[in-house]
Protein backbone atom coordinates (compact mmCIF):
# COMPACT_ATOMS: atom_id res chain seq x y z
CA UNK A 1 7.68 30.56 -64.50
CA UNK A 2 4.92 28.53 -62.70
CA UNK A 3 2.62 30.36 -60.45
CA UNK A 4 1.05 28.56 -57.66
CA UNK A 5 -2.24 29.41 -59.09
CA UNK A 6 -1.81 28.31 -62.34
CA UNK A 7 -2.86 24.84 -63.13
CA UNK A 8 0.64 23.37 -63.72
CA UNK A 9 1.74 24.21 -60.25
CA UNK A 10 0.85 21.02 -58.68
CA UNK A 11 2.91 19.31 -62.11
CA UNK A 12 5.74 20.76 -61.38
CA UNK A 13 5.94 20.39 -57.71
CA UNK A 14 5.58 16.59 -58.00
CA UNK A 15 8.82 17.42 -61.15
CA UNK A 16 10.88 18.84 -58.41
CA UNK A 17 10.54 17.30 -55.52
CA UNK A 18 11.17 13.67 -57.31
CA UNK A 19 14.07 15.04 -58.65
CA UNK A 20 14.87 16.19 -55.36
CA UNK A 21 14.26 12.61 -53.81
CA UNK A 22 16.09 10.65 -56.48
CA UNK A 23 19.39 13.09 -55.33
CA UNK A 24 19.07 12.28 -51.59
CA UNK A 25 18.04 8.39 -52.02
CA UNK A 26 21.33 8.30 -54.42
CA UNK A 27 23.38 9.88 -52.52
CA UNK A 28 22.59 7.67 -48.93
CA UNK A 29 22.86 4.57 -51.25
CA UNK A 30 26.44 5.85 -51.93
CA UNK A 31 26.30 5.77 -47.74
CA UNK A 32 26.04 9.71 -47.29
CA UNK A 33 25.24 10.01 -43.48
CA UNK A 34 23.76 13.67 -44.12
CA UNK A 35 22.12 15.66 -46.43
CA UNK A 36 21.55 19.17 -46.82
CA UNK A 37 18.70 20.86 -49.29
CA UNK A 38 18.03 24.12 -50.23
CA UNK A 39 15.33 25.71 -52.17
CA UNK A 40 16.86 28.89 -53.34
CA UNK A 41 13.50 29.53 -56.23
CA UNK A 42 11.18 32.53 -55.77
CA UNK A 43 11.26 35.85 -55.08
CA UNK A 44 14.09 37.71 -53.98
């Protein structure tokens, strides 16, 4: 688990979001006219 005050936080932000990007940008360049993200992570 990575807190947002730990030093890794900012690491693994930058992880997920690019993965995040790379799965939009593919999918539009596969001519998706939509695209829907959700960031089901944290507390309950």
């Amino acid at each position: 688990m990575t807190l947002s005050a730990s030093r890794q936080y900012e690491f693994a932000r930058r992880i997920m979001a690019g993965g995040a990007n790379a799965a939009v940008e593919g999918a539009f360049e596969r001519r998706a006219t939509e695209v829907m993200a959700h960031d089901n992570r944290g507390p309950a």
